[in-house]
N, C-alpha and C. Protein backbone atom coordinates (compact mmCIF):
# COMPACT_ATOMS: atom_id res chain seq x y z
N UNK A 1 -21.34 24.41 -4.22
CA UNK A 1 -21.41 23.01 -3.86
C UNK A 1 -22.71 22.43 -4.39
N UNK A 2 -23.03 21.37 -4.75
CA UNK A 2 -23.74 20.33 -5.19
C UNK A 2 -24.19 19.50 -4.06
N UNK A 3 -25.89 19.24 -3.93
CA UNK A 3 -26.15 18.41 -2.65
C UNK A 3 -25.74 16.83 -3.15
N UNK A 4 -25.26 16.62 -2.34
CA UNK A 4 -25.12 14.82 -2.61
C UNK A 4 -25.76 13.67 -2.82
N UNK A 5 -25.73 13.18 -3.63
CA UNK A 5 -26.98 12.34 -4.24
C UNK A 5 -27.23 11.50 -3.00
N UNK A 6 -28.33 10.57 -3.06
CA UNK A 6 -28.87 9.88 -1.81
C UNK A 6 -27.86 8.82 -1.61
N UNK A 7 -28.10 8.23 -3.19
CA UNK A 7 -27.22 6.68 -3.00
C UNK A 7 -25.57 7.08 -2.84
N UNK A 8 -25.30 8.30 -2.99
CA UNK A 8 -23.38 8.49 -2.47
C UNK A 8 -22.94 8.91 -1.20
N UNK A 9 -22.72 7.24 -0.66
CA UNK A 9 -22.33 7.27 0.55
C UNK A 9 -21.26 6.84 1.38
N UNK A 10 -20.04 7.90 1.40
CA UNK A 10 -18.58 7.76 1.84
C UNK A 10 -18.25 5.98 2.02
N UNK A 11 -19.30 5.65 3.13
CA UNK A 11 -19.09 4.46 4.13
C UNK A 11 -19.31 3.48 2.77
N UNK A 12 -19.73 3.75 1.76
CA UNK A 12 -19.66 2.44 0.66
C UNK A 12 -18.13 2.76 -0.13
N UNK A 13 -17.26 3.48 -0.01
CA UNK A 13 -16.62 3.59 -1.12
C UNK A 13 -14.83 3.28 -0.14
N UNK A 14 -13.70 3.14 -0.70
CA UNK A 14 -12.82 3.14 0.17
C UNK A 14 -11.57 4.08 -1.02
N UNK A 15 -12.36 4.75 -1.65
CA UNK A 15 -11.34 4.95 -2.53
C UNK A 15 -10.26 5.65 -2.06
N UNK A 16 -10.61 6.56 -1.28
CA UNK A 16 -10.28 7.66 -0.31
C UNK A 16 -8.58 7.38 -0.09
N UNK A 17 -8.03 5.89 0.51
CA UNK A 17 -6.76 5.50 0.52
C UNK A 17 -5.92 5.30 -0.79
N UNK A 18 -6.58 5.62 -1.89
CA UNK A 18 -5.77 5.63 -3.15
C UNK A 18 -5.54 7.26 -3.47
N UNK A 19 -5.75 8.25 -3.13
CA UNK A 19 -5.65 9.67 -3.79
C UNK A 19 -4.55 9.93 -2.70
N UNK A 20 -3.33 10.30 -2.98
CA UNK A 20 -2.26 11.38 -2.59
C UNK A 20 -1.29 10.58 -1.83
N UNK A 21 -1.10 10.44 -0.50
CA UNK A 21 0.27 9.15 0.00
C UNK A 21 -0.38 8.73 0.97
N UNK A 22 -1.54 8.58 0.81
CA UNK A 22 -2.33 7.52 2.08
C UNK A 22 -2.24 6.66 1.66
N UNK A 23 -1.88 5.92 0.70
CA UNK A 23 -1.79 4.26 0.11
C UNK A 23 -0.81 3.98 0.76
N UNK A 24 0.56 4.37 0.88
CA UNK A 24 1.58 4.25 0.99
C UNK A 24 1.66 3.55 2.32
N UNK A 25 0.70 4.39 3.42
CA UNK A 25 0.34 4.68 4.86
C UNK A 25 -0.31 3.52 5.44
N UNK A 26 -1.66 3.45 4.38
CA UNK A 26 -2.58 1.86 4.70
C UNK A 26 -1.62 0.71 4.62
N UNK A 27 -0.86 1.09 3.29
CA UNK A 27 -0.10 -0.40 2.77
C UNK A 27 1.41 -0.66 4.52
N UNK A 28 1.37 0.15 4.69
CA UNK A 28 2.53 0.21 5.97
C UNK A 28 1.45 -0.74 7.17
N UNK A 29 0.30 0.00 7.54
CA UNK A 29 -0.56 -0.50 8.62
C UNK A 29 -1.11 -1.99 8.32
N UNK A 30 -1.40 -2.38 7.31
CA UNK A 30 -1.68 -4.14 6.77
C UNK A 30 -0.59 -4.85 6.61
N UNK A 31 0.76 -4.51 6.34
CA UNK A 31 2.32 -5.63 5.92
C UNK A 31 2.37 -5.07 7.70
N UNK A 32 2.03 -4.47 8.65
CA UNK A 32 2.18 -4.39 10.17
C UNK A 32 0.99 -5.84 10.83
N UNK A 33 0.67 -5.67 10.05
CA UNK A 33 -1.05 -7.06 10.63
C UNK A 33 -0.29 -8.16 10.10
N UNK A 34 0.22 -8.29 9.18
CA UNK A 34 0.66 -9.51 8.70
C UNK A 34 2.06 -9.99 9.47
N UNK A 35 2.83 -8.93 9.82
CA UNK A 35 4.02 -9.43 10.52
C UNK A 35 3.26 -9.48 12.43
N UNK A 36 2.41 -9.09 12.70
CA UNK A 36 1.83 -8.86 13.61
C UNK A 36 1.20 -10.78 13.78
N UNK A 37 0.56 -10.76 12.76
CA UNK A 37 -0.73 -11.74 12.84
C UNK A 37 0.48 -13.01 12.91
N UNK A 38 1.79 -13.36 11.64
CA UNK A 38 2.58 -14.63 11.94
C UNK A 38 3.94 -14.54 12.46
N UNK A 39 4.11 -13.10 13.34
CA UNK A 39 4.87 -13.64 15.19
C UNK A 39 3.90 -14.05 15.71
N UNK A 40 2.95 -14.07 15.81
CA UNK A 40 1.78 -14.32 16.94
C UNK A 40 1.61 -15.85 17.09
N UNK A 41 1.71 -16.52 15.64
CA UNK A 41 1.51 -17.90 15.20
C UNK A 41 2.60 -18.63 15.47
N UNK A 42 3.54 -18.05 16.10
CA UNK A 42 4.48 -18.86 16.48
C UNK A 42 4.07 -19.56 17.94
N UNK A 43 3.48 -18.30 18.99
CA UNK A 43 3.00 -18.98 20.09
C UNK A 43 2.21 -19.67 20.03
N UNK A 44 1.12 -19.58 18.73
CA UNK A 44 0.14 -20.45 19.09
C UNK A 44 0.51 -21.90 18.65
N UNK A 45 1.66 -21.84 17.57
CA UNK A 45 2.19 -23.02 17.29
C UNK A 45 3.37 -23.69 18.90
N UNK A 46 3.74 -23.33 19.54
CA UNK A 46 4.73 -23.82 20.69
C UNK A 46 3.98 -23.46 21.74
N UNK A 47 2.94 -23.16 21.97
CA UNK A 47 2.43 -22.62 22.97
C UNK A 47 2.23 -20.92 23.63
N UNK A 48 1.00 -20.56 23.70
CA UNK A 48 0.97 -19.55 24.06
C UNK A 48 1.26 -18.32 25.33
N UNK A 49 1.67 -19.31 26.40
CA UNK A 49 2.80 -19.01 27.46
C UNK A 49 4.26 -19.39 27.19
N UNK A 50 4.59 -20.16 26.39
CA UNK A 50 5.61 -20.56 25.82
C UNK A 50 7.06 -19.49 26.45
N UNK A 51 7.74 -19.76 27.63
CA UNK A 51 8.65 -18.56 27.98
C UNK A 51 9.97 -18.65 26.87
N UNK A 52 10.04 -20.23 25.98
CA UNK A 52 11.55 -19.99 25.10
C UNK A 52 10.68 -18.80 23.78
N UNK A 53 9.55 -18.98 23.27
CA UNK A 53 9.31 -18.49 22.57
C UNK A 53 9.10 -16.79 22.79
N UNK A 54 8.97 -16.69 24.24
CA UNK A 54 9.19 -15.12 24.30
C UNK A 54 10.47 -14.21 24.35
N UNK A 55 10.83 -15.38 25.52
CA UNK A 55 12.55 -15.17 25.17
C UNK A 55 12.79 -15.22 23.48
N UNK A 56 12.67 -15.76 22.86
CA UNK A 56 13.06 -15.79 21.22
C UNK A 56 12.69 -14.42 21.38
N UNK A 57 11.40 -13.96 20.94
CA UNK A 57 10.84 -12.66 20.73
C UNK A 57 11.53 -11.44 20.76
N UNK A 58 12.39 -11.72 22.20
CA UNK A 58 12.71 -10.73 23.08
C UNK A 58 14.10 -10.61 22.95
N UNK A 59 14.59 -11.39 22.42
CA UNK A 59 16.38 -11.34 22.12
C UNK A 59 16.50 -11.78 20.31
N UNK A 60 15.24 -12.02 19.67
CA UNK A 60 15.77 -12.33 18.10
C UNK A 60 14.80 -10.12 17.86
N UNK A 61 14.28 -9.62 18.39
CA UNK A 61 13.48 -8.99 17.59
C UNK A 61 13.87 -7.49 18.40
N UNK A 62 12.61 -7.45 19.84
CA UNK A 62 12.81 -6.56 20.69
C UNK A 62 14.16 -5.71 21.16
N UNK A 63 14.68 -6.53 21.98
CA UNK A 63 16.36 -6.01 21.97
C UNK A 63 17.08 -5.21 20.63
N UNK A 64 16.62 -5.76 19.59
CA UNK A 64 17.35 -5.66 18.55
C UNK A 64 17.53 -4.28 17.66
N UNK A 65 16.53 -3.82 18.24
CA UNK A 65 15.61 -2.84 17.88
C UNK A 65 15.84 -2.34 16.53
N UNK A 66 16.64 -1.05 16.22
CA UNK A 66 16.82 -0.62 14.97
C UNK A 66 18.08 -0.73 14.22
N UNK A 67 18.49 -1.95 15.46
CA UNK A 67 20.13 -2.31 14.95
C UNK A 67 20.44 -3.09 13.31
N UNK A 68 19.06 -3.33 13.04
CA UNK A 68 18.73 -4.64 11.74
C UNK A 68 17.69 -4.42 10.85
N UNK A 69 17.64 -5.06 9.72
CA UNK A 69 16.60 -4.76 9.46
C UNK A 69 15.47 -5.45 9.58
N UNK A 70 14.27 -5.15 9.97
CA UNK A 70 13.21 -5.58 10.62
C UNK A 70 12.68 -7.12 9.74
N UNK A 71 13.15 -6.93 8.42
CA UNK A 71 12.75 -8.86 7.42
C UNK A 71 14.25 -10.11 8.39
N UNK A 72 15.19 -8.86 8.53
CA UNK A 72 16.28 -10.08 9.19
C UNK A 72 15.67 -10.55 10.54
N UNK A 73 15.52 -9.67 11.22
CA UNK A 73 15.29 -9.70 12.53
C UNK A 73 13.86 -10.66 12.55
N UNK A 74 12.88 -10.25 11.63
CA UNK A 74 11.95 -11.47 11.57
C UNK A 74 11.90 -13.06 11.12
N UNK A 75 13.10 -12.64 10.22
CA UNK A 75 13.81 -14.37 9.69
C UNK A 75 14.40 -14.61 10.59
N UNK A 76 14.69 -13.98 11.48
CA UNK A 76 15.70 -14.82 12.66
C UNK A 76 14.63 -15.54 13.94
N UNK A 77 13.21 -14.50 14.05
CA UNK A 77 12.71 -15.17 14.97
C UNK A 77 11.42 -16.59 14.20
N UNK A 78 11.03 -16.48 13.35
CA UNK A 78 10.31 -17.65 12.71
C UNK A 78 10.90 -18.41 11.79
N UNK A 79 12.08 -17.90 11.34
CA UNK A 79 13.01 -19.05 10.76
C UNK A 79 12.67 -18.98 9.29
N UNK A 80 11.83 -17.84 8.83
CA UNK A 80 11.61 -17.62 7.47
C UNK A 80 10.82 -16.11 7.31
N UNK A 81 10.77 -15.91 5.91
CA UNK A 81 10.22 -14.84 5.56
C UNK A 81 8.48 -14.67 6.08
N UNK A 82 8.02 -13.83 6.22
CA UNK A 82 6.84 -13.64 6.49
C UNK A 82 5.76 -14.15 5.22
N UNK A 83 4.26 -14.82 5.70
CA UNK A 83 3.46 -15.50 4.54
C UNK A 83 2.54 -14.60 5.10
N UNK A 84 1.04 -14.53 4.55
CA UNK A 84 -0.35 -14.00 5.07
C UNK A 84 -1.40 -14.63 5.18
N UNK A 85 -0.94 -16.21 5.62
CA UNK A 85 -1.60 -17.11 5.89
C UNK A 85 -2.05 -16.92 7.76
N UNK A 86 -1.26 -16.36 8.22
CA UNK A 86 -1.89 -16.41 10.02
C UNK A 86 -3.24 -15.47 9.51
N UNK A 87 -2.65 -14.20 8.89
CA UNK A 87 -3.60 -13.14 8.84
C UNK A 87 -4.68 -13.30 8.19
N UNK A 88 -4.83 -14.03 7.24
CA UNK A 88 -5.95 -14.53 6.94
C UNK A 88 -6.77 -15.49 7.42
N UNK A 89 -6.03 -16.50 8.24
CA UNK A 89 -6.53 -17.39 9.04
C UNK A 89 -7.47 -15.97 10.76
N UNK A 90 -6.36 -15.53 11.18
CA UNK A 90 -7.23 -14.43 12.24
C UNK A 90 -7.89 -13.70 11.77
N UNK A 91 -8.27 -13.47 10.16
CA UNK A 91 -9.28 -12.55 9.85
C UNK A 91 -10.35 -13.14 9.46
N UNK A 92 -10.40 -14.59 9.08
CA UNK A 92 -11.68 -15.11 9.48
C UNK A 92 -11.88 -15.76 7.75
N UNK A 93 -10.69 -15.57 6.77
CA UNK A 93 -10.47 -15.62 5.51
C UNK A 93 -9.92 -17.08 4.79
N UNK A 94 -10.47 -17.29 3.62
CA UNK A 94 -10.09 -18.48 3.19
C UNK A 94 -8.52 -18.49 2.89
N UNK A 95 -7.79 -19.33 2.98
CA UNK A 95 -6.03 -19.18 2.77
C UNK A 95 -5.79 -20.42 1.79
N UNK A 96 -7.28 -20.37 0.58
CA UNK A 96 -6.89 -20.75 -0.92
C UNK A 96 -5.47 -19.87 -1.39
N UNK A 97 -5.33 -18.60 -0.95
CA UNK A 97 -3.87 -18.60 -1.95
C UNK A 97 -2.97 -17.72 -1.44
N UNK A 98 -1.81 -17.75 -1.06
CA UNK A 98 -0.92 -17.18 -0.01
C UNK A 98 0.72 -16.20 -1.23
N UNK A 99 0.16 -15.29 -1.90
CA UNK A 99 1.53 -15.27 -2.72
C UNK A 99 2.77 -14.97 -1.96
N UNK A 100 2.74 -15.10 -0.97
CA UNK A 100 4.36 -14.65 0.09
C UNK A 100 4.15 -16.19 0.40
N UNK A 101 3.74 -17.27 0.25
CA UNK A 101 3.93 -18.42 0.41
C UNK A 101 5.37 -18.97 -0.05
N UNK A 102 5.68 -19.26 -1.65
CA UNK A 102 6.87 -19.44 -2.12
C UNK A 102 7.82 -18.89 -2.11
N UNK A 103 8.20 -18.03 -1.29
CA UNK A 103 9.24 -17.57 -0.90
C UNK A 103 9.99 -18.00 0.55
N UNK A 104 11.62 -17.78 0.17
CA UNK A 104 12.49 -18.32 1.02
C UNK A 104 11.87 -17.41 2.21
């Protein structure tokens, strides 16, 4: 083994999720934030106690469980495909450019 230079330091590098099928894994856990982050934007758009909007939740998604597939079941409860405009808006990010924007 080789001692490690001063300036090479894990916590600067992220390459780590590109070598072997951890990409695959990250890329699963972030398209989860994004469908995460705009259901969420629905309450905050109708209200965040909102009981039709949970009911929606709870009979377009929950119930539904693995009967569908999870893009239907999400077009059924926001009325369109998923964008990454909430998620960038809750991550604190400029939403200059949204490419899941133009889509149905």
């Amino acid at each position: 083994m080789f001692p490690v230079a001063p300036w090479n330091r894990f916590q600067h590098s992220f390459s780590h999720i590109f070598s072997g099928d951890y990409a695959a894994g990250y890329y699963r856990y972030k398209w989860a934030e994004v469908l995460a982050a705009d259901a969420f934007s629905r309450f905050e758009e109708e209200g965040l106690t909102s009981r039709a909007v949970g009911t929606a939740l709870l009979e377009q998604i929950l119930s539904r469980g693995g009967s569908c597939s999870p893009a239907v079941l999400f077009k059924s409860f926001r009325g369109r495909k998923p964008t990454l405009t909430a998620l960038l808006r809750h991550s604190g990010l400029s939403q200059s450019y949204d490419p899941l924007s133009n889509q149905e």
